[in-house]
PDB file of N, CA and C in Angstrom:
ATOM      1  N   UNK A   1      31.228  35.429  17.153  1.00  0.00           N
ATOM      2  CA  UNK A   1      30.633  35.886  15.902  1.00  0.00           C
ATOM      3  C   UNK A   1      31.648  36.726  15.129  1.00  0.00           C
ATOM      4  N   UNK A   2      31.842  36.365  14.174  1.00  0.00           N
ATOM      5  CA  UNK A   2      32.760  37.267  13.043  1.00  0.00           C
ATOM      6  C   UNK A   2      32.178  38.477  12.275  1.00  0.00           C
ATOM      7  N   UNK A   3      32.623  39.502  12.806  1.00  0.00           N
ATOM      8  CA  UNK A   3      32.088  40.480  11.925  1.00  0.00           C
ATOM      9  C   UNK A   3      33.197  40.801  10.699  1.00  0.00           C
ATOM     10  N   UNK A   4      32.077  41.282   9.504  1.00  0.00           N
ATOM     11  CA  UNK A   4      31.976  41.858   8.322  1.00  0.00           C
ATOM     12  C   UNK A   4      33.157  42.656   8.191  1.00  0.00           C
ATOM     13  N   UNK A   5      34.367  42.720   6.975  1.00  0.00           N
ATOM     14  CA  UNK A   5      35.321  43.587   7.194  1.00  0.00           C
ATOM     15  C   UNK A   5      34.212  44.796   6.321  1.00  0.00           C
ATOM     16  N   UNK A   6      35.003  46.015   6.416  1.00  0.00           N
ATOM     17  CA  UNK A   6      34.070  47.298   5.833  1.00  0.00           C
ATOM     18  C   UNK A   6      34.168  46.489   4.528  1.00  0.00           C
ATOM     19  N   UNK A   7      33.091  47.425   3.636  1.00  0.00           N
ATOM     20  CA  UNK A   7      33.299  47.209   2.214  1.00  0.00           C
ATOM     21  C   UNK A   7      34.331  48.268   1.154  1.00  0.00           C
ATOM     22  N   UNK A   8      35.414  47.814   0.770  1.00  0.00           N
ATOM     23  CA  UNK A   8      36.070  48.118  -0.350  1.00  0.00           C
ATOM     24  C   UNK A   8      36.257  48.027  -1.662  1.00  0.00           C
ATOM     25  N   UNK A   9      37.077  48.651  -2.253  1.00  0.00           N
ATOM     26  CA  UNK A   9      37.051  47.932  -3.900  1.00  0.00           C
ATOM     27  C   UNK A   9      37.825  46.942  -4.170  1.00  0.00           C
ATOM     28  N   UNK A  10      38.361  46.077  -3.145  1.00  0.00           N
ATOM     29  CA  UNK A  10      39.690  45.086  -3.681  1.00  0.00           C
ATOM     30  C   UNK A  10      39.533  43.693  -2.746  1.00  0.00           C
ATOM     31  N   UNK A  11      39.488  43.075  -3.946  1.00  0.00           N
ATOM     32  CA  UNK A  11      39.477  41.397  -3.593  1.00  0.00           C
ATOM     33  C   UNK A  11      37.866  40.488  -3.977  1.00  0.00           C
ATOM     34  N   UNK A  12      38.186  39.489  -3.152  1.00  0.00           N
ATOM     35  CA  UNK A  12      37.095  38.644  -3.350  1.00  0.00           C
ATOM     36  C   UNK A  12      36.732  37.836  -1.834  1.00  0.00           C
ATOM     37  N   UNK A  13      35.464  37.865  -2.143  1.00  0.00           N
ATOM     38  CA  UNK A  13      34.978  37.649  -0.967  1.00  0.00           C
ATOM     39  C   UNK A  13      34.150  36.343  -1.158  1.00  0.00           C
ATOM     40  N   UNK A  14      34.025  35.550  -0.396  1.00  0.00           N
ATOM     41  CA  UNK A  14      32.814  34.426  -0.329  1.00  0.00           C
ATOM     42  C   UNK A  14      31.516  34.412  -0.051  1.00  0.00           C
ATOM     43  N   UNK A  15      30.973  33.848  -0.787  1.00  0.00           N
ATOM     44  CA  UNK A  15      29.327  34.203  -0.546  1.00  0.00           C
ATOM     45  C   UNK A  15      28.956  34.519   0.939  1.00  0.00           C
ATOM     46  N   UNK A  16      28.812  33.638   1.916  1.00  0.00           N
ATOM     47  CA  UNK A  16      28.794  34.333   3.071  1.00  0.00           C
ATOM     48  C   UNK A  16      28.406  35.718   3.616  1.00  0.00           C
ATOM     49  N   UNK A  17      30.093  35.552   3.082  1.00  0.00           N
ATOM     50  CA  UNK A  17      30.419  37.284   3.598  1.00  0.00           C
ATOM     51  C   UNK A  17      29.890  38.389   2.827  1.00  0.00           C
ATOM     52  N   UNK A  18      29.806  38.176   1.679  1.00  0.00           N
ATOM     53  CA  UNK A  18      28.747  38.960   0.554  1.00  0.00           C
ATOM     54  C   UNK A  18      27.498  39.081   1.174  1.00  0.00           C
ATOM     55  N   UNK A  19      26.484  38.045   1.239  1.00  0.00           N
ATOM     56  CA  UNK A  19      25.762  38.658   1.869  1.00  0.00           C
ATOM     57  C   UNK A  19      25.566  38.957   2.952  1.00  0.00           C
ATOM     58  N   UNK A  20      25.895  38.987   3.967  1.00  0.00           N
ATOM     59  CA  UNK A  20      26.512  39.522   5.384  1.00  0.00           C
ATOM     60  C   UNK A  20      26.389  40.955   4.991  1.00  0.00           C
ATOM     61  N   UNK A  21      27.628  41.407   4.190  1.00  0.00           N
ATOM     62  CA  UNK A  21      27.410  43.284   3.233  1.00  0.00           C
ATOM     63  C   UNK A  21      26.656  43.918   2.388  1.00  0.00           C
ATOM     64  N   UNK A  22      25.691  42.646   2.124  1.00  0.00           N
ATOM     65  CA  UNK A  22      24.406  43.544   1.456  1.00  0.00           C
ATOM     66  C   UNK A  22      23.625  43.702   2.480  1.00  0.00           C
ATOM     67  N   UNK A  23      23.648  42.293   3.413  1.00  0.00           N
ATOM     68  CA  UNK A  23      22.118  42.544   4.264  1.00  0.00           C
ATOM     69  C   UNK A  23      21.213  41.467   3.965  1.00  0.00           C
ATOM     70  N   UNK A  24      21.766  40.545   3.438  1.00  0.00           N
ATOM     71  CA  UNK A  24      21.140  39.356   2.931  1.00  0.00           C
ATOM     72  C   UNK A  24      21.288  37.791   2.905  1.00  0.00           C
ATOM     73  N   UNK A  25      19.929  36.974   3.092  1.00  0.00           N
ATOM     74  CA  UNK A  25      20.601  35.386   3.581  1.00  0.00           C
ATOM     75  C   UNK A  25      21.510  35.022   2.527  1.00  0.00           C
ATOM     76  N   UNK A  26      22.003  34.359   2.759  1.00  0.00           N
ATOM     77  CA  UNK A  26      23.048  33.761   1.157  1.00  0.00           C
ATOM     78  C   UNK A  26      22.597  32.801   0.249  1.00  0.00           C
ATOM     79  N   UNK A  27      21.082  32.230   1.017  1.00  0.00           N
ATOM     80  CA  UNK A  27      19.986  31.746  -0.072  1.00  0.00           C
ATOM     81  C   UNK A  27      19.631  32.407  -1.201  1.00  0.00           C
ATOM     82  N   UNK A  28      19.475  34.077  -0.456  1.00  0.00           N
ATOM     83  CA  UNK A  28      18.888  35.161  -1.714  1.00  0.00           C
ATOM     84  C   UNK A  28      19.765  35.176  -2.699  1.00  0.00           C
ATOM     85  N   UNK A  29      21.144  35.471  -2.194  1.00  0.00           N
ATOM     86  CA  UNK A  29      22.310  35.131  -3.094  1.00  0.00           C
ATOM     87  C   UNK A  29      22.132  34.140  -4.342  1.00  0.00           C
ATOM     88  N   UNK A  30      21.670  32.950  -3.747  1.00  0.00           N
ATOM     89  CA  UNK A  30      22.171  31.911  -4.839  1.00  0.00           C
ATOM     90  C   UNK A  30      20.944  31.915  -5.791  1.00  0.00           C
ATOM     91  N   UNK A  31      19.558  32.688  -5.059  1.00  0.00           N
ATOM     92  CA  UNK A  31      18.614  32.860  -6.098  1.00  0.00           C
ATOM     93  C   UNK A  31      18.755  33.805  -6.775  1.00  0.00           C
ATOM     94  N   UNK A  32      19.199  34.954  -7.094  1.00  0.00           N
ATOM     95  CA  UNK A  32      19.464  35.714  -7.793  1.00  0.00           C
ATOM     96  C   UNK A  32      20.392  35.449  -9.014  1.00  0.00           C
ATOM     97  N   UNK A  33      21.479  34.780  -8.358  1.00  0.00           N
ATOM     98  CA  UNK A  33      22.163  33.846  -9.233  1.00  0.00           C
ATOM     99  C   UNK A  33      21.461  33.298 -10.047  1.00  0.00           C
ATOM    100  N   UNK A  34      20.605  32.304 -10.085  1.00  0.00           N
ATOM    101  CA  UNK A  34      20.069  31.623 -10.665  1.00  0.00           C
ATOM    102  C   UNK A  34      19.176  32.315 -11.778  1.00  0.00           C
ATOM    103  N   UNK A  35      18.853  33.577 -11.076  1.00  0.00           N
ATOM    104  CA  UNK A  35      17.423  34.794 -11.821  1.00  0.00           C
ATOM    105  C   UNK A  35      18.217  35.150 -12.810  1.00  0.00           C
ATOM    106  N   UNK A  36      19.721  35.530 -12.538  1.00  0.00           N
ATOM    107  CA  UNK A  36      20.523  36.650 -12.977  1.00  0.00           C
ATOM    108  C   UNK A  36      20.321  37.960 -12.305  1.00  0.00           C
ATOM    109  N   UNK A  37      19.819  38.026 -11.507  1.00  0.00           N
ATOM    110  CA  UNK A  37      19.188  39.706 -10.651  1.00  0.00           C
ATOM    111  C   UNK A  37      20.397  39.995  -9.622  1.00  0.00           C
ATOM    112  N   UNK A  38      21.001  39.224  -9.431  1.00  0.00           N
ATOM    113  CA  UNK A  38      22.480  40.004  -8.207  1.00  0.00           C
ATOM    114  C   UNK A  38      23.372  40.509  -8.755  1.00  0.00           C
ATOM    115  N   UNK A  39      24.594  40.568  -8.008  1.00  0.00           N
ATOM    116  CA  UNK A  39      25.420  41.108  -7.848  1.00  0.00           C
ATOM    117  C   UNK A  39      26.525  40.029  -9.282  1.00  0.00           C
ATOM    118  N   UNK A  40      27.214  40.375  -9.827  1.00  0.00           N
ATOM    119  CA  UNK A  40      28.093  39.704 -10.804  1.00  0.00           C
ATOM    120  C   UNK A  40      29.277  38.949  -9.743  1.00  0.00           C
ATOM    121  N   UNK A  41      29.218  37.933 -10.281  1.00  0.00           N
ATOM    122  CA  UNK A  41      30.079  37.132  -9.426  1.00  0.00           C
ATOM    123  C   UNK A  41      31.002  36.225 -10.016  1.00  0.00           C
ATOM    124  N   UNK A  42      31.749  35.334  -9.374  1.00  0.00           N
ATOM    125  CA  UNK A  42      33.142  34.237  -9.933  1.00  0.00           C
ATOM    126  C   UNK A  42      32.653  33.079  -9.688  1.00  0.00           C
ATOM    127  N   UNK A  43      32.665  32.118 -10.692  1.00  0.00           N
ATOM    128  CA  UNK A  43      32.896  30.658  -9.808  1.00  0.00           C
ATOM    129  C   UNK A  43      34.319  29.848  -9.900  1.00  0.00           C
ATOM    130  N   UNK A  44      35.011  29.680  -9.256  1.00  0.00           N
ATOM    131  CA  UNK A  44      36.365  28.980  -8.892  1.00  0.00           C
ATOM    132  C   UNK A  44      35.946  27.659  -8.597  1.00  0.00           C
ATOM    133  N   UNK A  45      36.112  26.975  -9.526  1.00  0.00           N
ATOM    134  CA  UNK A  45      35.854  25.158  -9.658  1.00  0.00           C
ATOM    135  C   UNK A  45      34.394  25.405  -8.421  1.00  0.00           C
ATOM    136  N   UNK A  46      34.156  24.430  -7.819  1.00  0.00           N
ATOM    137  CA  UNK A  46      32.665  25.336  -6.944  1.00  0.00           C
ATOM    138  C   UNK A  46      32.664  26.150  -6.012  1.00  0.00           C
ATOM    139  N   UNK A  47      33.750  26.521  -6.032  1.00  0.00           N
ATOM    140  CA  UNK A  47      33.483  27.962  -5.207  1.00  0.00           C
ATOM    141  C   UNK A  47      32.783  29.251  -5.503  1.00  0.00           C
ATOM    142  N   UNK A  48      32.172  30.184  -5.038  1.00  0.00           N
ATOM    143  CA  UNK A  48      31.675  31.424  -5.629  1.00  0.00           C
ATOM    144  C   UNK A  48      31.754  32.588  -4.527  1.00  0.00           C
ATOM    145  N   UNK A  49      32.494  33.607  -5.706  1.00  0.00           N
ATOM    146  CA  UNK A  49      33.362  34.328  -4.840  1.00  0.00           C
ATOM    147  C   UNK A  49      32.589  35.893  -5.908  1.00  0.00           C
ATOM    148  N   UNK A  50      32.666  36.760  -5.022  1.00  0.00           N
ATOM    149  CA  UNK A  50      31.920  38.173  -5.578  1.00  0.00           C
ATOM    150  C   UNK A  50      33.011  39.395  -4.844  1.00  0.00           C
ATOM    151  N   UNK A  51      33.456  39.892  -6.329  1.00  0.00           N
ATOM    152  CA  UNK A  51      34.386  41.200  -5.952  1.00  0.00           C
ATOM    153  C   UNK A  51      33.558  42.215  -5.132  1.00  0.00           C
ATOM    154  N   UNK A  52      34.452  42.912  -4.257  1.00  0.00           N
ATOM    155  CA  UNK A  52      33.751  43.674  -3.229  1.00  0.00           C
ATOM    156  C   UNK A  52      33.799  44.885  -4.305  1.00  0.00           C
ATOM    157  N   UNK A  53      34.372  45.081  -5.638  1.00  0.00           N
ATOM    158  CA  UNK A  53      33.958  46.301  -6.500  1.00  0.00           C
ATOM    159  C   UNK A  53      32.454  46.142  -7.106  1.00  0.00           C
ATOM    160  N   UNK A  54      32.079  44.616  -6.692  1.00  0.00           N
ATOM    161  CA  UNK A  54      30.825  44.606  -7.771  1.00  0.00           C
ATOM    162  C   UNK A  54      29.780  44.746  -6.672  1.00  0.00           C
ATOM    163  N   UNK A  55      30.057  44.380  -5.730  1.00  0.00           N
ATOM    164  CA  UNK A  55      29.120  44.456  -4.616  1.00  0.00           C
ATOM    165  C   UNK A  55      28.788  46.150  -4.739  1.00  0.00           C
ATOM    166  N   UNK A  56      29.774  46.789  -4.550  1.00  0.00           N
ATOM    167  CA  UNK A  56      29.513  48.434  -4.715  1.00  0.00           C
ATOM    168  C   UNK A  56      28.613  49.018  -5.706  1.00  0.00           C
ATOM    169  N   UNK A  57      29.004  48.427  -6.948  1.00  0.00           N
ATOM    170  CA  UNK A  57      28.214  48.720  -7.899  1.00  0.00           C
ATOM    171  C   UNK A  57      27.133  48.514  -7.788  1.00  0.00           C
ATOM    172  N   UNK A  58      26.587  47.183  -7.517  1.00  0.00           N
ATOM    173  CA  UNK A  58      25.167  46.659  -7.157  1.00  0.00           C
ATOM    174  C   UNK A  58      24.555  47.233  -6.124  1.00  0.00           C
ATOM    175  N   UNK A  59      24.954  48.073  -5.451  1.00  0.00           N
ATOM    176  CA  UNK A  59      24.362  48.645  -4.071  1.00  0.00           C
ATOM    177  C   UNK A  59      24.003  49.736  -4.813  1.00  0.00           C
ATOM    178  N   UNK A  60      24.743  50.494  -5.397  1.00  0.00           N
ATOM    179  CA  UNK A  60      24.579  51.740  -6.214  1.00  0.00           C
ATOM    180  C   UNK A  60      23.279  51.994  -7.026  1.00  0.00           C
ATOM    181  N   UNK A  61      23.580  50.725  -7.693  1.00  0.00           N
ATOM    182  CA  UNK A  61      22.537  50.142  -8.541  1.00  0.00           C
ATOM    183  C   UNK A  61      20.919  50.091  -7.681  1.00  0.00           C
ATOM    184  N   UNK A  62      20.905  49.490  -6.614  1.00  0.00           N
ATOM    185  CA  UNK A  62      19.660  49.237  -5.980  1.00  0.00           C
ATOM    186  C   UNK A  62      19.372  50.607  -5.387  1.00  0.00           C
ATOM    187  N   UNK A  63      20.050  51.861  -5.280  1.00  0.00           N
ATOM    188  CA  UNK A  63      19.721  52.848  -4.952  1.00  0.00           C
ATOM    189  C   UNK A  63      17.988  53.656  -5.549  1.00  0.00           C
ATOM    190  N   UNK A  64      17.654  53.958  -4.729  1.00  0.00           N
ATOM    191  CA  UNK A  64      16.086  54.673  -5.107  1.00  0.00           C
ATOM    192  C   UNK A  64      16.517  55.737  -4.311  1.00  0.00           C
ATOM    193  N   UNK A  65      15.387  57.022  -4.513  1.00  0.00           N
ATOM    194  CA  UNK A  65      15.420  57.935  -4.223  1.00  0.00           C
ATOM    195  C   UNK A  65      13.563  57.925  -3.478  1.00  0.00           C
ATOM    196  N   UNK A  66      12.439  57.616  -4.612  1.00  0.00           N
ATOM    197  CA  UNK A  66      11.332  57.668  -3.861  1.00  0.00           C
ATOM    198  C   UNK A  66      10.813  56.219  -4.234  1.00  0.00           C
ATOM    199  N   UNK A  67       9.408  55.547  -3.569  1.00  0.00           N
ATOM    200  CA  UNK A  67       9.025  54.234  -3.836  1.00  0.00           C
ATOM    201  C   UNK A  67       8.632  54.413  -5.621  1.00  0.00           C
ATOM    202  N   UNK A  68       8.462  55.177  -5.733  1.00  0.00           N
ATOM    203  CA  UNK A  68       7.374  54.839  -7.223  1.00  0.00           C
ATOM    204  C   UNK A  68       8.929  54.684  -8.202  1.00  0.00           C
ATOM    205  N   UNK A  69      10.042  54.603  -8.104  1.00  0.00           N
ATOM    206  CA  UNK A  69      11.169  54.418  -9.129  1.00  0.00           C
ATOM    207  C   UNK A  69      10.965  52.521  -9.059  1.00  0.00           C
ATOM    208  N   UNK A  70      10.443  52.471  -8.181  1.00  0.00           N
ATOM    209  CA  UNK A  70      10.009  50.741  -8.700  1.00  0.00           C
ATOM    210  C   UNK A  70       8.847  50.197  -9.888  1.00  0.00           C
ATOM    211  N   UNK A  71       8.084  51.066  -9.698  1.00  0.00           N
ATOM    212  CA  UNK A  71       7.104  51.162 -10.807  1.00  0.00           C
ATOM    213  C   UNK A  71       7.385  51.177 -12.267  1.00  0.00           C
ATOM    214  N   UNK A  72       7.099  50.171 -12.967  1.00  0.00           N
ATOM    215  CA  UNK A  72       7.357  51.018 -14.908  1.00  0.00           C
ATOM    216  C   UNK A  72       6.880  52.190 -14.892  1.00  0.00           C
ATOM    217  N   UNK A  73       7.320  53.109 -16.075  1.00  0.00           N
ATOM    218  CA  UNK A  73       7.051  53.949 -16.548  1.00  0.00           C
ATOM    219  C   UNK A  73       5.653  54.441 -17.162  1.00  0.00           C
ATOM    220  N   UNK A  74       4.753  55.161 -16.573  1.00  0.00           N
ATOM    221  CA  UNK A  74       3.715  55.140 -17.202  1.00  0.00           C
ATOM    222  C   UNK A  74       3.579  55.465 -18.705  1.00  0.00           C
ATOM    223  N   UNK A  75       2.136  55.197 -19.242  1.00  0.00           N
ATOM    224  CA  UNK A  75       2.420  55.369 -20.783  1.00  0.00           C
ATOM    225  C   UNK A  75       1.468  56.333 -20.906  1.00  0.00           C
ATOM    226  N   UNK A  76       1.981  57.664 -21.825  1.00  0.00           N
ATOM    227  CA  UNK A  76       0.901  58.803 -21.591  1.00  0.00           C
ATOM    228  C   UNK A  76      -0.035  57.963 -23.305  1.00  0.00           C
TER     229      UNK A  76
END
């Protein structure tokens, strides 16, 4: 079994291994893709390749603090 190199800010990685470092099948991957809801990514003739800077960002991004930051905003 191949493990995951850490995550950094430099290079490109293959889907796979992308989600391997989120924590995710690489199905979710390609649906998000499709949503637009992931991580920003490359396509190289059909390859698809996701900078390990954007992966960071997107983790950042999915950060919460309590459950209700999933919720809209109520309207007074």
């Amino acid at each position: 079994m191949r493990t995951a190199r850490p995550l950094d800010s430099s290079g490109l990685v293959p889907e796979d291994e992308a989600a391997r470092l989120l924590g995710v099948a690489p199905h979710t991957l390609a649906k998000w893709r499709r949503t637009g809801q992931g991580p920003t990514y490359r396509k190289l003739g059909r390859a698809v390749r996701y900078a390990t800077a954007d992966l960071l960002v997107f983790l950042e991004a999915c950060a919460r603090v309590r459950t209700r930051d999933d919720e809209p905003p109520e309207v007074a």
